[in-house]
C-alpha atoms as a PDB file:
ATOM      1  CA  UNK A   1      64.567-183.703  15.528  1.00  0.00           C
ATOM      2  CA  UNK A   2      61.028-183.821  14.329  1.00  0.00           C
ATOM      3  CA  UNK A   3      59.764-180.842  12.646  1.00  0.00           C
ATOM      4  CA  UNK A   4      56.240-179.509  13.627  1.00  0.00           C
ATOM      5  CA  UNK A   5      53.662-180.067  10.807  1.00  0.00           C
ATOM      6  CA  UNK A   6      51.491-177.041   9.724  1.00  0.00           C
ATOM      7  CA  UNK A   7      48.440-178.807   9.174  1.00  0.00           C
ATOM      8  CA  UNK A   8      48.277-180.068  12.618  1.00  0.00           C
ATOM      9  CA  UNK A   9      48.737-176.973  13.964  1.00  0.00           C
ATOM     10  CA  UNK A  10      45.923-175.311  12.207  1.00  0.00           C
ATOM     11  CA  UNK A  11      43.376-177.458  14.283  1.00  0.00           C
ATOM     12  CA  UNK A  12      44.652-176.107  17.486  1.00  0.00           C
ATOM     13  CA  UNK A  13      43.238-173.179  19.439  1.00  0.00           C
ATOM     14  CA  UNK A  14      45.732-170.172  19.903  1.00  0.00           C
ATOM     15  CA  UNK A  15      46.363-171.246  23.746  1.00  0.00           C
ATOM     16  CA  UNK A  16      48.096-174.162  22.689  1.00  0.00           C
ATOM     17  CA  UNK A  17      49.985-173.114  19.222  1.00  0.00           C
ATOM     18  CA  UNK A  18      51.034-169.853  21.761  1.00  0.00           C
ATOM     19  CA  UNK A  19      52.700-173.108  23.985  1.00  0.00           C
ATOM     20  CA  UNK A  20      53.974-174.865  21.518  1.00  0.00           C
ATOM     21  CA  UNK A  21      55.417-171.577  19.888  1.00  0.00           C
ATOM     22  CA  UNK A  22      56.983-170.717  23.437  1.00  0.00           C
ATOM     23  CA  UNK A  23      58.928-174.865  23.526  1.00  0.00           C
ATOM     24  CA  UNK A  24      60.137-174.126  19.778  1.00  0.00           C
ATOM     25  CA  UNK A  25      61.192-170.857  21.043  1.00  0.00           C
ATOM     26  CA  UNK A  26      63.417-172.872  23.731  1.00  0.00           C
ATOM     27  CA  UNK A  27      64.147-175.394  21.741  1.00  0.00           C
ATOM     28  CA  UNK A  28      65.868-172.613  19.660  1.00  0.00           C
ATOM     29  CA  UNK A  29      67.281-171.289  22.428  1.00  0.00           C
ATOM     30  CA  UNK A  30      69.129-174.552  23.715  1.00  0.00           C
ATOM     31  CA  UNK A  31      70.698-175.413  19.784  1.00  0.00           C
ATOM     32  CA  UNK A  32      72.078-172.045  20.149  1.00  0.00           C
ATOM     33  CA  UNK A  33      73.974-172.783  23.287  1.00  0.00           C
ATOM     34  CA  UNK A  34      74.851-176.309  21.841  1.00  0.00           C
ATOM     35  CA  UNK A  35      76.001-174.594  18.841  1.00  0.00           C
ATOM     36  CA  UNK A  36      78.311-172.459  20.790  1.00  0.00           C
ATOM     37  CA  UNK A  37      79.806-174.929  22.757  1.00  0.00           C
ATOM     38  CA  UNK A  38      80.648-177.079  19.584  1.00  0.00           C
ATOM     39  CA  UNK A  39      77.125-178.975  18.716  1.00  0.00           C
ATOM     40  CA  UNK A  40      75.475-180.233  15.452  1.00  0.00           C
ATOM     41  CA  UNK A  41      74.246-176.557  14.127  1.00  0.00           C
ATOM     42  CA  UNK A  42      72.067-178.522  11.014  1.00  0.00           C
ATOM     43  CA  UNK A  43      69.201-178.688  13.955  1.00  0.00           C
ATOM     44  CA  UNK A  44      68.826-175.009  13.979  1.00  0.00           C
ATOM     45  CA  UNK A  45      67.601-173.821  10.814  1.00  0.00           C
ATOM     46  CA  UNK A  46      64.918-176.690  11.598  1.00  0.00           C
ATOM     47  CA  UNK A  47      64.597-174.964  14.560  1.00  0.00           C
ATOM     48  CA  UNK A  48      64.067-171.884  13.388  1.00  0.00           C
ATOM     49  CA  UNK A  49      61.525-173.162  10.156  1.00  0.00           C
ATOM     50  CA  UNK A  50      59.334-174.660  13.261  1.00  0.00           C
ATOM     51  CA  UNK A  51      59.136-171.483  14.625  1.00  0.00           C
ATOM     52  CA  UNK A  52      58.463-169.545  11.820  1.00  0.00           C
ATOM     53  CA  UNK A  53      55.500-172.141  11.051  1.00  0.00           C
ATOM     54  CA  UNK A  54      53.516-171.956  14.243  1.00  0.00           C
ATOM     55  CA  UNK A  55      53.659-167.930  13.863  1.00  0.00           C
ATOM     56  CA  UNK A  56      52.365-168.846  10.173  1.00  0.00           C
ATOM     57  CA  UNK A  57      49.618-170.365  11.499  1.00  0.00           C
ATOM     58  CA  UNK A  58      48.753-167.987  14.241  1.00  0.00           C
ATOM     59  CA  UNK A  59      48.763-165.172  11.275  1.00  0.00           C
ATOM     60  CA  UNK A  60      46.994-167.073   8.782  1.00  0.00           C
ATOM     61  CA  UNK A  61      44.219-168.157  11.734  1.00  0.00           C
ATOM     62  CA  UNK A  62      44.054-164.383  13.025  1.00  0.00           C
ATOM     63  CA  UNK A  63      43.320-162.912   9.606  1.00  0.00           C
ATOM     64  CA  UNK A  64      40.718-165.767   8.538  1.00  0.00           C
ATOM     65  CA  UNK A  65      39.013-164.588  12.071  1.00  0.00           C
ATOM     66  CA  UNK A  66      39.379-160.986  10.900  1.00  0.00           C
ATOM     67  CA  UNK A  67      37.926-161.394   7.706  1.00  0.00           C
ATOM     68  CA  UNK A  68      34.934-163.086   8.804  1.00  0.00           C
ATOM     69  CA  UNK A  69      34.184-160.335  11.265  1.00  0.00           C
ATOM     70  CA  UNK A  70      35.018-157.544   8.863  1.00  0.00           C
ATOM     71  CA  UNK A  71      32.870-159.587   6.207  1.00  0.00           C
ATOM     72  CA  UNK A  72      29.240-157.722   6.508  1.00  0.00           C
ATOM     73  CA  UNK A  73      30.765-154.273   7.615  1.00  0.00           C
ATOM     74  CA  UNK A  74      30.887-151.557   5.462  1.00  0.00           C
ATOM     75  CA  UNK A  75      34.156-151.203   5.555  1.00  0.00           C
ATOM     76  CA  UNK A  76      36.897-153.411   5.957  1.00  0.00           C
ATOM     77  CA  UNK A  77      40.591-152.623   6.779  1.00  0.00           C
ATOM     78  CA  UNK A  78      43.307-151.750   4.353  1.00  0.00           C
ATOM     79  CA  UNK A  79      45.491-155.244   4.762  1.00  0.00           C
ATOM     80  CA  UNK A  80      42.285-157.522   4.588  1.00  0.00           C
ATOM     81  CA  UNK A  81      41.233-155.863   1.611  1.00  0.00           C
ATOM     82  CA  UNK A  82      41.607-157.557  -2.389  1.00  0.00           C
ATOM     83  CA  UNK A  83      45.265-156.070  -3.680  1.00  0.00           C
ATOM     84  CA  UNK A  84      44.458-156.878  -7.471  1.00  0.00           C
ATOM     85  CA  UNK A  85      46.389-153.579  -9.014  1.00  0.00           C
ATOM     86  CA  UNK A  86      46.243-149.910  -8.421  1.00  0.00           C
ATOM     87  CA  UNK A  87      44.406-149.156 -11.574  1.00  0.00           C
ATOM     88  CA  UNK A  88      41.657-151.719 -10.372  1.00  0.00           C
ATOM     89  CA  UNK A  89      40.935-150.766  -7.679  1.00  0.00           C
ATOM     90  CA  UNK A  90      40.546-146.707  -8.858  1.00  0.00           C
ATOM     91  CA  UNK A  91      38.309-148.050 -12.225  1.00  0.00           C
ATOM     92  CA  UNK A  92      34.371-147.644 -11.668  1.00  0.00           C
ATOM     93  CA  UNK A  93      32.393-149.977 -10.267  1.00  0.00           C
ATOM     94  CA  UNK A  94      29.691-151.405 -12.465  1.00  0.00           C
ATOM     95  CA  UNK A  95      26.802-149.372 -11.131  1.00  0.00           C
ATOM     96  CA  UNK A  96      28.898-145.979 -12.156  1.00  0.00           C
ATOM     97  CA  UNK A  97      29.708-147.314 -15.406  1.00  0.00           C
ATOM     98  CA  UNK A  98      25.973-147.983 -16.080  1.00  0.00           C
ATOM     99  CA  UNK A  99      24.918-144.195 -14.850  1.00  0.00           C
ATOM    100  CA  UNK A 100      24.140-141.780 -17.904  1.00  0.00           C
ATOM    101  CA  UNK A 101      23.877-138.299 -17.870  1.00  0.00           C
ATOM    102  CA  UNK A 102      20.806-135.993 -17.936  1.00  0.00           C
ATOM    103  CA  UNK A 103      21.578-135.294 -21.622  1.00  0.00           C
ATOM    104  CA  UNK A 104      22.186-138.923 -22.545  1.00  0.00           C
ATOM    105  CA  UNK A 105      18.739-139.980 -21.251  1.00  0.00           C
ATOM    106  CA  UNK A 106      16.675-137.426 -23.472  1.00  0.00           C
ATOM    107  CA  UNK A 107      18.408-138.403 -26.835  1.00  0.00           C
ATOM    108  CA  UNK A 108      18.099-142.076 -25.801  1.00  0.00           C
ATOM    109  CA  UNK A 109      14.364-141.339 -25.109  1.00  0.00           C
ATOM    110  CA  UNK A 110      13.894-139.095 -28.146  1.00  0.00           C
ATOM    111  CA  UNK A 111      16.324-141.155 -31.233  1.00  0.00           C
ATOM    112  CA  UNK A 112      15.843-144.583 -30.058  1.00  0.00           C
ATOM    113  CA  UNK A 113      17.472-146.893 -32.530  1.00  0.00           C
ATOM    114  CA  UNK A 114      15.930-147.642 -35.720  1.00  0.00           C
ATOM    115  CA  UNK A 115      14.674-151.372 -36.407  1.00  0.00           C
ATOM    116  CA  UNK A 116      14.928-151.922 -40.153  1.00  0.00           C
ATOM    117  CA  UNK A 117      12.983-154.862 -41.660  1.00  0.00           C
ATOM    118  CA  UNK A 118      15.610-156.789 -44.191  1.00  0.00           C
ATOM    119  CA  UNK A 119      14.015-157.961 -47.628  1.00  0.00           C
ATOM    120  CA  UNK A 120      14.967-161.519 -48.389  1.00  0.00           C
END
């Protein structure tokens, strides 16, 4: 039995990986059966690996789709956004951590730092 190949799946449109998912799925179906009634049962976890690709691919193709359409909106939803780690994500963006105070800018403005000239 000839396992399905995920790289020529992922140049299909999701008409045809929906077909080919639906033969796997009977494919499946008949090893099962065979399996029952005394069969080879090595064919089905191949079986079952083919299905579980094609719905890899679907996924994987759905998501790319979802973050190109999400990709100039303001916001984009919680799965398509970058996981990185809790603490990340709650730190400051650059633009906060460059914003001073009220207070800050006048003693800035008023005790700028001194430029000493070194004798050599």
């Amino acid at each position: 039995m000839a396992g399905v190949k995920a790289f020529e799946l992922r140049n299909k449109n999701k008409t045809e990986l929906i077909k080919i998912l639906d033969e796997q799925k009977q494919k499946l179906a008949e090893i099962r059966v065979q399996k029952v009634a005394g069969g080879r049962s090595q064919e089905l976890g191949e079986a079952r690996k083919n299905v579980a690709r094609v719905l890899t691919v679907i996924n994987q193709t759905q998501r790319e789709q979802l973050r190109l359409f999400y990709q100039k909106k303001k916001f984009t939803p919680l799965d398509l956004r970058v996981k990185k780690t809790r603490a990340m994500r709650r730190a400051l963006t650059p633009f906060e951590k460059s914003k001073k105070t009220v207070r800050q800018q006048k003693k800035d403005a008023h005790f700028p730092l001194r430029k000493y000239a070194v004798k050599a």
